[in-house]
PDB file of N, CA and C in Angstrom:
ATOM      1  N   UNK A   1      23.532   2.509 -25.824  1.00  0.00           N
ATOM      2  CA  UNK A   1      22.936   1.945 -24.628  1.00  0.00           C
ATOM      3  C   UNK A   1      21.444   2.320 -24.616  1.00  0.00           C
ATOM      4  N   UNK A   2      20.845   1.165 -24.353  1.00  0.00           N
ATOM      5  CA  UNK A   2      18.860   1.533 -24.421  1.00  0.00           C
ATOM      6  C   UNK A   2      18.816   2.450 -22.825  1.00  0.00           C
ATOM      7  N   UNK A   3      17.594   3.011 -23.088  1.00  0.00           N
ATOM      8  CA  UNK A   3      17.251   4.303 -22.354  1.00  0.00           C
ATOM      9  C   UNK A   3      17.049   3.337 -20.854  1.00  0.00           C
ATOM     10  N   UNK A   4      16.697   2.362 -21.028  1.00  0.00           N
ATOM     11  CA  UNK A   4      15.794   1.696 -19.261  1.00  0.00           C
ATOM     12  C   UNK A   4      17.316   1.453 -19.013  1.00  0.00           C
ATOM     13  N   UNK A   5      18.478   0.458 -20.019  1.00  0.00           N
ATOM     14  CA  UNK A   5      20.093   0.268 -19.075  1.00  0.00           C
ATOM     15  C   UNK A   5      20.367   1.623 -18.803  1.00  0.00           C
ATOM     16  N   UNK A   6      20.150   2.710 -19.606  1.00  0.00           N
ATOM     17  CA  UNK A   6      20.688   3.740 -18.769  1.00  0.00           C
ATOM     18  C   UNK A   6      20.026   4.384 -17.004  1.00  0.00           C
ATOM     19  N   UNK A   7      18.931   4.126 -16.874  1.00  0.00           N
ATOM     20  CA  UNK A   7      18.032   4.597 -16.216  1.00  0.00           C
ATOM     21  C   UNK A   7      18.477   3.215 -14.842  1.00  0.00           C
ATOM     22  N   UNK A   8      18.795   2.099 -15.091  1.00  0.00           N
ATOM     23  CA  UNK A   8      19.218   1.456 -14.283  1.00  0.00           C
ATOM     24  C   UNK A   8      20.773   1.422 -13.715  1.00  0.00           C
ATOM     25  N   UNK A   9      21.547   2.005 -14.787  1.00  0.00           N
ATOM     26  CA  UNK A   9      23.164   2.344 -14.171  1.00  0.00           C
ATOM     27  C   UNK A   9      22.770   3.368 -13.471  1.00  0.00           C
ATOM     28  N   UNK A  10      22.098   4.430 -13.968  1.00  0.00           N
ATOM     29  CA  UNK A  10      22.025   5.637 -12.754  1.00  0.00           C
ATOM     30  C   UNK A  10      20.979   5.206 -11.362  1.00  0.00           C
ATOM     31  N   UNK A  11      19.891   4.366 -11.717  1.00  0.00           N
ATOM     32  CA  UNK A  11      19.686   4.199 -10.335  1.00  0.00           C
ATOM     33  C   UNK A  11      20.907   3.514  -9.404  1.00  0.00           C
ATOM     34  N   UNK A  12      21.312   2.199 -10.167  1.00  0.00           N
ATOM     35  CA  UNK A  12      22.568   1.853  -8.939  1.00  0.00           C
ATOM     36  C   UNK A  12      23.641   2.853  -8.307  1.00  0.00           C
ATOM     37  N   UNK A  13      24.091   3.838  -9.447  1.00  0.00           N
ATOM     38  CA  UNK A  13      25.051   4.545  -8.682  1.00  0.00           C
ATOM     39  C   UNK A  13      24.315   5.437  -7.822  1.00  0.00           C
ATOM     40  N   UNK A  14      23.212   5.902  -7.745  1.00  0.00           N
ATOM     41  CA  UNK A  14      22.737   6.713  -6.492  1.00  0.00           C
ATOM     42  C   UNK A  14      22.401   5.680  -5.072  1.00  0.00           C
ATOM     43  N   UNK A  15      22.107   4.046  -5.589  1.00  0.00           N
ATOM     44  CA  UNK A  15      22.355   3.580  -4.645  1.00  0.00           C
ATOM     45  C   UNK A  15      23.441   3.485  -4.009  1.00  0.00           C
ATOM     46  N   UNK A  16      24.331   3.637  -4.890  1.00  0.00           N
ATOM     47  CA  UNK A  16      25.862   3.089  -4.009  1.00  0.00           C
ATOM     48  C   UNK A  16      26.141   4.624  -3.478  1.00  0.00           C
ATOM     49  N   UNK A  17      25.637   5.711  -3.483  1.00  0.00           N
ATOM     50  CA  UNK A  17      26.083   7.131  -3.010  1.00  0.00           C
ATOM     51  C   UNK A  17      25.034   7.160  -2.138  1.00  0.00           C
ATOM     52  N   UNK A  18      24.246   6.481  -1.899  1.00  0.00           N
ATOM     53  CA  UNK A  18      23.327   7.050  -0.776  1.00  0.00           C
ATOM     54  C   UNK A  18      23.775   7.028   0.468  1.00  0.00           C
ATOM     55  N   UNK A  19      25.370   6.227   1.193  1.00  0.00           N
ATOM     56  CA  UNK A  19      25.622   6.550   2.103  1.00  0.00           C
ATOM     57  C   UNK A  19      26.042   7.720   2.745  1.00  0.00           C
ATOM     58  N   UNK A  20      25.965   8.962   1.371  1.00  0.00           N
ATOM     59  CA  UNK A  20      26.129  10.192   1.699  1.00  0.00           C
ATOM     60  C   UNK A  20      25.742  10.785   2.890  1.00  0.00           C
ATOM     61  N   UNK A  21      24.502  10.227   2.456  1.00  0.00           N
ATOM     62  CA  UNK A  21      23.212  10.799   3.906  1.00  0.00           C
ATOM     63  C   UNK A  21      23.604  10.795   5.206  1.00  0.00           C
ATOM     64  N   UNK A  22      24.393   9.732   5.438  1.00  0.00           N
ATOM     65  CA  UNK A  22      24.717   9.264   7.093  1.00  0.00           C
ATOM     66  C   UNK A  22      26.494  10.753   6.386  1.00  0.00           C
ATOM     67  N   UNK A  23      27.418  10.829   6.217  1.00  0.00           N
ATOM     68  CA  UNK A  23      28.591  12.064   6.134  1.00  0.00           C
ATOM     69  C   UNK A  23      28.104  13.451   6.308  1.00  0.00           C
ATOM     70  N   UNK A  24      27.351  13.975   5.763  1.00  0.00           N
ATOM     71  CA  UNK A  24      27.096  15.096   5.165  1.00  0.00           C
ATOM     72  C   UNK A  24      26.810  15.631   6.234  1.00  0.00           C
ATOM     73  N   UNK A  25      25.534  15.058   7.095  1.00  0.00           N
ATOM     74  CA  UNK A  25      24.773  15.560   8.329  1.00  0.00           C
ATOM     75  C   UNK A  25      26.368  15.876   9.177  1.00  0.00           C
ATOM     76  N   UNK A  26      26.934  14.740   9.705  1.00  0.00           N
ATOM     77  CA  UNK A  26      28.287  15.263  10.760  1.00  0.00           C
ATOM     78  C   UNK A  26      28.869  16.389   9.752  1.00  0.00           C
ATOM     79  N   UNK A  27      29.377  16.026   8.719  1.00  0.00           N
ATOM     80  CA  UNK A  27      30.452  17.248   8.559  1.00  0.00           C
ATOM     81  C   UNK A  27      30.050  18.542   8.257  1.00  0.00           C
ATOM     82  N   UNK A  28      28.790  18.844   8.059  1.00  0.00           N
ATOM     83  CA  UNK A  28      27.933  20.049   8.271  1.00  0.00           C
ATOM     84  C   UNK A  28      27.193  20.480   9.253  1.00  0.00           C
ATOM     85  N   UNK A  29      27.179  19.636  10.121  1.00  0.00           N
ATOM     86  CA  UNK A  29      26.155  19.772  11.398  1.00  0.00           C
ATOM     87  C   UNK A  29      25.228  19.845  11.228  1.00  0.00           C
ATOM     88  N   UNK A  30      24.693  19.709   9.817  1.00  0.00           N
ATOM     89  CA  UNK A  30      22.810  19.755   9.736  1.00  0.00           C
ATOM     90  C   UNK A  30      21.957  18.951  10.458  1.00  0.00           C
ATOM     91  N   UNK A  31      22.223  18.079  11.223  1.00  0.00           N
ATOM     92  CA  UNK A  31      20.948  17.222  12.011  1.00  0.00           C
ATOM     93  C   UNK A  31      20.383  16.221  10.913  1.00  0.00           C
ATOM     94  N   UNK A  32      19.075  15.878  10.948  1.00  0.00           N
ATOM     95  CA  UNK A  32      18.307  15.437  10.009  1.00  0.00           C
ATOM     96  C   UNK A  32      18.400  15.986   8.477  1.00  0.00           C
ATOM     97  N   UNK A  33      18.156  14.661   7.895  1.00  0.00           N
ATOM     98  CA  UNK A  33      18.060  15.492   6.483  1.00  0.00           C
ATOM     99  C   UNK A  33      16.445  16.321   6.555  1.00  0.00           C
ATOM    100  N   UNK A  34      16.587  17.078   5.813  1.00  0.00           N
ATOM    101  CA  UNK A  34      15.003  17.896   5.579  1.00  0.00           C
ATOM    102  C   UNK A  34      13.953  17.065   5.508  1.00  0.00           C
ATOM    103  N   UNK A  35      12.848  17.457   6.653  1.00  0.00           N
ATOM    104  CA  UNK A  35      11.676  16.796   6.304  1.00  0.00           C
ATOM    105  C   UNK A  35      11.337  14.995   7.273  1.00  0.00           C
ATOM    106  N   UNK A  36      12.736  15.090   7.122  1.00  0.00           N
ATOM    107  CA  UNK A  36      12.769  13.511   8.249  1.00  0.00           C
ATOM    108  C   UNK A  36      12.873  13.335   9.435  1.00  0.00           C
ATOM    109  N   UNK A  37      12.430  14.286  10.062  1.00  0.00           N
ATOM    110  CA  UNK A  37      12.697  14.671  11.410  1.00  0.00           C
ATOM    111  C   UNK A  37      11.475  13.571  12.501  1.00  0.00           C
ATOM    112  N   UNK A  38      12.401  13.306  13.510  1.00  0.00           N
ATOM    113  CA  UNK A  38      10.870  12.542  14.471  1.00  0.00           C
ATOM    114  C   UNK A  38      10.177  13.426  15.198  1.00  0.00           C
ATOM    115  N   UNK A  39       9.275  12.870  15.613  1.00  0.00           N
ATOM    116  CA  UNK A  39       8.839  13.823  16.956  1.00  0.00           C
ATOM    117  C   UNK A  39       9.566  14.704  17.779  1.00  0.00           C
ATOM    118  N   UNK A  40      10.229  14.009  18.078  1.00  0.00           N
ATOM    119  CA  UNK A  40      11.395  14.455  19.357  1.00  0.00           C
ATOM    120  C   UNK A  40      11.908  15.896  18.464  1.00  0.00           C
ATOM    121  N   UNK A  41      12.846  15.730  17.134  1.00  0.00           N
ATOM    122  CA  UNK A  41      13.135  16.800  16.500  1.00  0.00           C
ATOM    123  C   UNK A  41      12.258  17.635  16.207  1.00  0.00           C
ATOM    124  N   UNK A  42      11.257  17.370  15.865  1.00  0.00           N
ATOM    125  CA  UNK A  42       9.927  18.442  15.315  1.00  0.00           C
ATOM    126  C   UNK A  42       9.905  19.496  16.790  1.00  0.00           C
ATOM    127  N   UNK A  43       9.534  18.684  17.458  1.00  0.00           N
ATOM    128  CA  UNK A  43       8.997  19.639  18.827  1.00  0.00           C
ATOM    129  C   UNK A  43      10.090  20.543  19.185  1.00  0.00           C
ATOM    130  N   UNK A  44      11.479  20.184  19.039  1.00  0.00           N
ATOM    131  CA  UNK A  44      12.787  20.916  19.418  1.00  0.00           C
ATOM    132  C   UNK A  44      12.773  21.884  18.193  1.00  0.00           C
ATOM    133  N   UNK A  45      12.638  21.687  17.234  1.00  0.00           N
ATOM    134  CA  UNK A  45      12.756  23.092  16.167  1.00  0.00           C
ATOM    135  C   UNK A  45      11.535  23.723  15.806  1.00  0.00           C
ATOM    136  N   UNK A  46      10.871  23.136  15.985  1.00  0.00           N
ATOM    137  CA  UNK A  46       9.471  24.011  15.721  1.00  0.00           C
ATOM    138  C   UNK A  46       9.100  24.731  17.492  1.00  0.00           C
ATOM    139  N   UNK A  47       9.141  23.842  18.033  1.00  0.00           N
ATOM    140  CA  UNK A  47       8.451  24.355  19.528  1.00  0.00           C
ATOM    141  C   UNK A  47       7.349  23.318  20.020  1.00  0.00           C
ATOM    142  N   UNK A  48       6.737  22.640  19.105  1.00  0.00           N
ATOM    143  CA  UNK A  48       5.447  21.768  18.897  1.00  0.00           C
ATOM    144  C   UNK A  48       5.411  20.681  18.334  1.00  0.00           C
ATOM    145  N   UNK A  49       4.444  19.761  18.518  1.00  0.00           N
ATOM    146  CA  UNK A  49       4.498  18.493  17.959  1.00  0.00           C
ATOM    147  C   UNK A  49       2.569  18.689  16.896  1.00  0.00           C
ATOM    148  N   UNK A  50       2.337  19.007  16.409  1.00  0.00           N
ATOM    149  CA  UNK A  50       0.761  19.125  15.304  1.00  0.00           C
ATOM    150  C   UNK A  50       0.097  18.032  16.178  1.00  0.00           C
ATOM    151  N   UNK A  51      -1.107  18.605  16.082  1.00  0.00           N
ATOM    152  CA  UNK A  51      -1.973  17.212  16.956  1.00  0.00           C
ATOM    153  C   UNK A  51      -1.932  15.919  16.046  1.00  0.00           C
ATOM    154  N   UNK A  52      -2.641  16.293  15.001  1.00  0.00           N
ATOM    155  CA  UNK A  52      -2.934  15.349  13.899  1.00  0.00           C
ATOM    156  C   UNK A  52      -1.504  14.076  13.744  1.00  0.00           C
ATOM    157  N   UNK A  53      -0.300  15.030  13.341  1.00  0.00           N
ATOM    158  CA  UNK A  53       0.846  14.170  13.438  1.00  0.00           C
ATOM    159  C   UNK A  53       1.337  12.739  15.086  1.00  0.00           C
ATOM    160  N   UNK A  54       1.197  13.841  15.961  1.00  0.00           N
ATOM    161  CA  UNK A  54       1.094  13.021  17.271  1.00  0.00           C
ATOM    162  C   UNK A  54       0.493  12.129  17.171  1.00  0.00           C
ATOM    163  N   UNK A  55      -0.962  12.304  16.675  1.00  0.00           N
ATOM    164  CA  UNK A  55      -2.148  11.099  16.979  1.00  0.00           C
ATOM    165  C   UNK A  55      -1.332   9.804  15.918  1.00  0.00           C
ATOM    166  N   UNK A  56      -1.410  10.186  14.515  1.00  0.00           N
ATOM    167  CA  UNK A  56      -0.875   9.455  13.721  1.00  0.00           C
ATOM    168  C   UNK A  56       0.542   8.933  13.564  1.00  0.00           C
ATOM    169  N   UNK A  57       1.603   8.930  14.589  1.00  0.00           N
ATOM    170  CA  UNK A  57       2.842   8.786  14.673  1.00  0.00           C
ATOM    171  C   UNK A  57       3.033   7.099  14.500  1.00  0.00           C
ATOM    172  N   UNK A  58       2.118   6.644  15.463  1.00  0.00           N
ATOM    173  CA  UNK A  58       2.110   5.379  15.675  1.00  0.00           C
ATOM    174  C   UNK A  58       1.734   3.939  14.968  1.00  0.00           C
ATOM    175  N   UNK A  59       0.945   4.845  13.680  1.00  0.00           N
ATOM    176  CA  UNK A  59       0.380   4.021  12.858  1.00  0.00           C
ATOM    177  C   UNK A  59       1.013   3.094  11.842  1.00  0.00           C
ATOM    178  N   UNK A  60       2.302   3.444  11.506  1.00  0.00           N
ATOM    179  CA  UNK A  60       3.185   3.584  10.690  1.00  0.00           C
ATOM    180  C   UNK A  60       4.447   3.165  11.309  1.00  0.00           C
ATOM    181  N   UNK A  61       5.037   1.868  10.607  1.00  0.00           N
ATOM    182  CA  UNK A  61       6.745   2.017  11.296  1.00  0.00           C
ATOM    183  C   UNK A  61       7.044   1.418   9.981  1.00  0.00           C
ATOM    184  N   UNK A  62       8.434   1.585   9.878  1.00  0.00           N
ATOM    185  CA  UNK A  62       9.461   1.759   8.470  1.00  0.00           C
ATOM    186  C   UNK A  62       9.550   0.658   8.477  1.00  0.00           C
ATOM    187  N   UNK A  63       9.805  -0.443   7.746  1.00  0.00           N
ATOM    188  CA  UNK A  63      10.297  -1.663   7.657  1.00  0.00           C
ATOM    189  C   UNK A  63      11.897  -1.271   7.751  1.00  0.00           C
ATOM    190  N   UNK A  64      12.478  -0.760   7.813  1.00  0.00           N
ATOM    191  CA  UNK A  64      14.072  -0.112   7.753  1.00  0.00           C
ATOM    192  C   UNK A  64      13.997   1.301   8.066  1.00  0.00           C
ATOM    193  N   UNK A  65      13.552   1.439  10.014  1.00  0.00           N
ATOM    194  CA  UNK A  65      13.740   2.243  10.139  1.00  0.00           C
ATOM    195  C   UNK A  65      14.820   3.349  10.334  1.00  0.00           C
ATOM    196  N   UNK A  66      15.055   4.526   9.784  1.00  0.00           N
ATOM    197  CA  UNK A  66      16.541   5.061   9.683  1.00  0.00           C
ATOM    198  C   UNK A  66      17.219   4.728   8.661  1.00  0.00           C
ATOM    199  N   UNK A  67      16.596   3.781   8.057  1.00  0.00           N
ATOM    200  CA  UNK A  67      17.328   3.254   6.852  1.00  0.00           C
ATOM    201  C   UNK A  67      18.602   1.870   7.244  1.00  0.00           C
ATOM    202  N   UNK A  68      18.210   1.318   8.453  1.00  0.00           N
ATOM    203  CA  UNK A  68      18.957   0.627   9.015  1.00  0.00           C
ATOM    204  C   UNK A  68      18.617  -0.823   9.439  1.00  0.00           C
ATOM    205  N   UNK A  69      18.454  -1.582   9.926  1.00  0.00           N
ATOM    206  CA  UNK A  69      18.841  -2.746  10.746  1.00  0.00           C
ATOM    207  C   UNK A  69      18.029  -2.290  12.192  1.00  0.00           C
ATOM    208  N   UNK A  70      17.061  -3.299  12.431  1.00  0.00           N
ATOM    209  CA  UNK A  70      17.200  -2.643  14.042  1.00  0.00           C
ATOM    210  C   UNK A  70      18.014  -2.890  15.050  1.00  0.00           C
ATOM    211  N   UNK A  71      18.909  -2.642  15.684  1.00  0.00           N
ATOM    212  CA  UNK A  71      20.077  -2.578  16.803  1.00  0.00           C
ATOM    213  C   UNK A  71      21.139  -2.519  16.092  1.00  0.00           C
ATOM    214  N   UNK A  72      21.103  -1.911  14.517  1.00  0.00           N
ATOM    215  CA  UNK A  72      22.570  -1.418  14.283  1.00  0.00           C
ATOM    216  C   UNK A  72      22.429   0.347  14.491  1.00  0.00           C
ATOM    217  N   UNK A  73      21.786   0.967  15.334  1.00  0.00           N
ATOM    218  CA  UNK A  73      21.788   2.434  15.160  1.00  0.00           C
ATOM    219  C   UNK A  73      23.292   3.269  15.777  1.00  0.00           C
ATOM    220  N   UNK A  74      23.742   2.610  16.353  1.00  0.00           N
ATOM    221  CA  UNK A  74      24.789   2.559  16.877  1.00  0.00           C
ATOM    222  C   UNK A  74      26.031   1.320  16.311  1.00  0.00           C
ATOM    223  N   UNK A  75      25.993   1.231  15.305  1.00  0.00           N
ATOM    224  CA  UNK A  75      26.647   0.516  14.530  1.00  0.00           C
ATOM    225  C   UNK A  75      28.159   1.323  13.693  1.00  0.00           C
ATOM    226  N   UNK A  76      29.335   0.994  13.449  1.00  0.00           N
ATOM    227  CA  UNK A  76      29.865   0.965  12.631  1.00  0.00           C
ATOM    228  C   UNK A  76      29.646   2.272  11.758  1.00  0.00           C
ATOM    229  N   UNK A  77      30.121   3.176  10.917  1.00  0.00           N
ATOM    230  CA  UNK A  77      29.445   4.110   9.788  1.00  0.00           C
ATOM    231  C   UNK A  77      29.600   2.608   8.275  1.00  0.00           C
ATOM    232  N   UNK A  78      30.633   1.720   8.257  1.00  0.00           N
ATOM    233  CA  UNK A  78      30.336   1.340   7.517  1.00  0.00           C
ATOM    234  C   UNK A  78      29.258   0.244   7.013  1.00  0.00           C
ATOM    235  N   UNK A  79      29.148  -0.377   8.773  1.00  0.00           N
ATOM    236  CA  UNK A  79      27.874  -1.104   8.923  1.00  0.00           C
ATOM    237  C   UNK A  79      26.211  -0.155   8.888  1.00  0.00           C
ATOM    238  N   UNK A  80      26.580   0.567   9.070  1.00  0.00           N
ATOM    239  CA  UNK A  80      25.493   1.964   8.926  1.00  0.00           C
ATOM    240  C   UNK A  80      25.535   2.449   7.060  1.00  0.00           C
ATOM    241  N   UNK A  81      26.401   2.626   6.721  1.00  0.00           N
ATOM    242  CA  UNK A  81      26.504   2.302   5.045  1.00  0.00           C
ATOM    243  C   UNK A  81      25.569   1.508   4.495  1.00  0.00           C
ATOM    244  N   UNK A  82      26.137   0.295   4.770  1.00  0.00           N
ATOM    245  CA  UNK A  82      25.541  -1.437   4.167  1.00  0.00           C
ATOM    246  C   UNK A  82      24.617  -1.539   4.279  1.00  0.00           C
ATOM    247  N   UNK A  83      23.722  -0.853   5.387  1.00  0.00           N
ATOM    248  CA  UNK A  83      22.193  -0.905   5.760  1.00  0.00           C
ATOM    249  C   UNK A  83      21.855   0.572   4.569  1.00  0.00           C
ATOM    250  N   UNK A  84      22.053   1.251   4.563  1.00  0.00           N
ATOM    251  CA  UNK A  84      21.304   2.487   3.649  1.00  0.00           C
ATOM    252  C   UNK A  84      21.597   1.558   2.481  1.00  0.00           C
ATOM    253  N   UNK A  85      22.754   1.167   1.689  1.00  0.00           N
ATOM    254  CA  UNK A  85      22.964   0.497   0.688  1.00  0.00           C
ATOM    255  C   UNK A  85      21.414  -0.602   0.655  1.00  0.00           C
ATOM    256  N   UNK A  86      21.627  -1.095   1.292  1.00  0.00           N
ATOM    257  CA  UNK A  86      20.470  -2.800   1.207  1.00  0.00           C
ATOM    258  C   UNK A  86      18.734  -2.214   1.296  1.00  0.00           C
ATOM    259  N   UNK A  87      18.756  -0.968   1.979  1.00  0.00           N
ATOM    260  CA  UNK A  87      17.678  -0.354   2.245  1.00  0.00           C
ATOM    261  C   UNK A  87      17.184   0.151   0.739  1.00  0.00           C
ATOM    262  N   UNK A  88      17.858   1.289   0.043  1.00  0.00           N
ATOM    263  CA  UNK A  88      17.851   1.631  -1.078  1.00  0.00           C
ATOM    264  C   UNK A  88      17.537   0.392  -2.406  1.00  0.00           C
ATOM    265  N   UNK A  89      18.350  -0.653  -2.103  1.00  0.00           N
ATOM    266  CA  UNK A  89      18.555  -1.701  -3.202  1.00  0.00           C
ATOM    267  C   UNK A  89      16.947  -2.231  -2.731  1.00  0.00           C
ATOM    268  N   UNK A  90      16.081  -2.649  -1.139  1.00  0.00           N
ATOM    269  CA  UNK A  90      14.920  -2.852  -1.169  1.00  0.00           C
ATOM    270  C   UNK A  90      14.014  -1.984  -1.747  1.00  0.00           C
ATOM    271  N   UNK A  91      14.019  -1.051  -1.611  1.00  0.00           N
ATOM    272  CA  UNK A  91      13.314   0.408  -1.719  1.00  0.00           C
ATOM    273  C   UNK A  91      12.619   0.284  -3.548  1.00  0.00           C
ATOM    274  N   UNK A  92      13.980   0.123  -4.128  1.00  0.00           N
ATOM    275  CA  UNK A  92      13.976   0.139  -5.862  1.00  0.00           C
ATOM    276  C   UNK A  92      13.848  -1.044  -5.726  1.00  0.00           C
ATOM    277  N   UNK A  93      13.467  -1.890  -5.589  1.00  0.00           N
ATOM    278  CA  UNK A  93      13.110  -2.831  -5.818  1.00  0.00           C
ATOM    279  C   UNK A  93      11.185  -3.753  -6.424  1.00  0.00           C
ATOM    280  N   UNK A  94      11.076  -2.853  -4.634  1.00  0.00           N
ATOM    281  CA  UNK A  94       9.624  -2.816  -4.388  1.00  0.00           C
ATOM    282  C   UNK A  94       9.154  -1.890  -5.508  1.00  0.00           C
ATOM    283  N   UNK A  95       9.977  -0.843  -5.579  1.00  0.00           N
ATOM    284  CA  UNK A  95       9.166   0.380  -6.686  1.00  0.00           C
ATOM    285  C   UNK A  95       8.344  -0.350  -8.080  1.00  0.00           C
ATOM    286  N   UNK A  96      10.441  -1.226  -8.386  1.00  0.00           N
ATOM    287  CA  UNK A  96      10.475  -1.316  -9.910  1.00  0.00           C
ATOM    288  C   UNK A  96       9.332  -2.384 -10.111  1.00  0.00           C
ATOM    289  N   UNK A  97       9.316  -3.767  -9.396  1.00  0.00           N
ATOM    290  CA  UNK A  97       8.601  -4.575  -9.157  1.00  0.00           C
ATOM    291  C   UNK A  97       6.948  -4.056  -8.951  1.00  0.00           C
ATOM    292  N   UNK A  98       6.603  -3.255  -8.420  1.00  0.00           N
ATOM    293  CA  UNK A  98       5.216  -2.587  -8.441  1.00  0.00           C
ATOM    294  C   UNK A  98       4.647  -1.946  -9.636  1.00  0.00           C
ATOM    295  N   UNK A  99       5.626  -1.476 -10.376  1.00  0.00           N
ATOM    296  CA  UNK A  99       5.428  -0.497 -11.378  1.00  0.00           C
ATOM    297  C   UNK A  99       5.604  -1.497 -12.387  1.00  0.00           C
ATOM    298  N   UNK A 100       6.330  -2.473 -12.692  1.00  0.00           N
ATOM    299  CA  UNK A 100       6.158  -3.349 -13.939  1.00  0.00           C
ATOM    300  C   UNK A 100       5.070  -4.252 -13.901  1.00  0.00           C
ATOM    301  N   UNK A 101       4.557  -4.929 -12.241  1.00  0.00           N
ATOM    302  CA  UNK A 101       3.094  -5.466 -12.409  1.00  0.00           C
ATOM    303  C   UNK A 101       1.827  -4.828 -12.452  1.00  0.00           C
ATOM    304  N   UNK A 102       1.843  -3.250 -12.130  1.00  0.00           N
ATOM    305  CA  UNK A 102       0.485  -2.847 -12.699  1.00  0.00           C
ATOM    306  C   UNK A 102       1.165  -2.642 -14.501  1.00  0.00           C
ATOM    307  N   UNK A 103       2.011  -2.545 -15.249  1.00  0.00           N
ATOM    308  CA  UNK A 103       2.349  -1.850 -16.381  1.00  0.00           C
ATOM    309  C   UNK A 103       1.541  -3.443 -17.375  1.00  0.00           C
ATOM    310  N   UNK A 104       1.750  -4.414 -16.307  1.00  0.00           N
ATOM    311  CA  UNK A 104       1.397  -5.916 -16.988  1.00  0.00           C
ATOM    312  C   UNK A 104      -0.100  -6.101 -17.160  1.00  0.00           C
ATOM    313  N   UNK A 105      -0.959  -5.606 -16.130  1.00  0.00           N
ATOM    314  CA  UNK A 105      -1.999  -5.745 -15.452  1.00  0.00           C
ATOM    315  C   UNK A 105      -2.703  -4.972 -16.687  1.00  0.00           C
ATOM    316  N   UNK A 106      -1.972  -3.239 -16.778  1.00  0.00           N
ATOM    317  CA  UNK A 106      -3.009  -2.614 -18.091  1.00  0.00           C
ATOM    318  C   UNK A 106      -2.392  -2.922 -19.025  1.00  0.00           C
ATOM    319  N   UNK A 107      -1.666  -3.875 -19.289  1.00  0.00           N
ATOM    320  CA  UNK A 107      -1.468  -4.171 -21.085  1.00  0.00           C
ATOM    321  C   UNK A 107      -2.203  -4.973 -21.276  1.00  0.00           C
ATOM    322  N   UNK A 108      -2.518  -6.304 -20.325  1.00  0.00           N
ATOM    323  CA  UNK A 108      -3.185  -7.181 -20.767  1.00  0.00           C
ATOM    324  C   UNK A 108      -4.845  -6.404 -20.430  1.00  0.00           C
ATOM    325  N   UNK A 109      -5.229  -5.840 -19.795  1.00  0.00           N
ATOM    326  CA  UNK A 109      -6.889  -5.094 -20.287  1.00  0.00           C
ATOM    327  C   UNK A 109      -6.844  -4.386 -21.449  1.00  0.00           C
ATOM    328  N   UNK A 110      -5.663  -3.934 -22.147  1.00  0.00           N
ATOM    329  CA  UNK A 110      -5.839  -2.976 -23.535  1.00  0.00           C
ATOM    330  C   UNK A 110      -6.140  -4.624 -24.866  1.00  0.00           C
ATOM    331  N   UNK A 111      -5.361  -5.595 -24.365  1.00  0.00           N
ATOM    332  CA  UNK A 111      -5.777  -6.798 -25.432  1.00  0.00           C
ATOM    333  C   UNK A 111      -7.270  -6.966 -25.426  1.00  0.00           C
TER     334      UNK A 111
END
């Protein structure tokens, strides 16, 4: 098997496991995964919200925020699945697609 089919079976199967994310948190009680926390969470575990972050909160919204659908946040876990699934499958998508048109862009300046 060439190295990129391998590199693409393992990206799909971490897509198809990424609904981990939404299990793990309930059956451990961890809250947020690390690092993904909103405002609301920041200020509750830290004590504070950073100025800088506050100011800049707003600038920025996810095209799939939560990794979801908007008005499925309260959805289903398996309709909550299907959205991390489709989110992930966009996600690698945009990557792979970005990364093969600049890879096009400097081959043809090395001709």
């Amino acid at each position: 098997m060439k190295v990129t089919n391998k590199l693409w079976v393992g990206l799909a199967v971490l897509i198809l496991i990424s609904p981990i994310g939404l299990i793990l948190p309930e059956v451990l009680k961890a809250g947020s995964a690390w690092g993904e926390w909103g405002l609301d969470e920041l200020k509750e575990i830290v004590g504070y919200v950073p100025s800088g972050m506050a100011k800049l909160a707003e600038l920025w919204n996810a095209p799939l925020p939560d990794y979801a659908f908007r008005g499925w946040e309260r959805a289903s876990l398996f309709h909550q699945g299907l959205a991390y699934v489709v989110s992930a499958v966009v996600g690698t998508a945009l990557v792979a697609g970005i990364t093969i048109l600049i890879g096009r862009v400097l081959a043809r300046r090395e001709r």
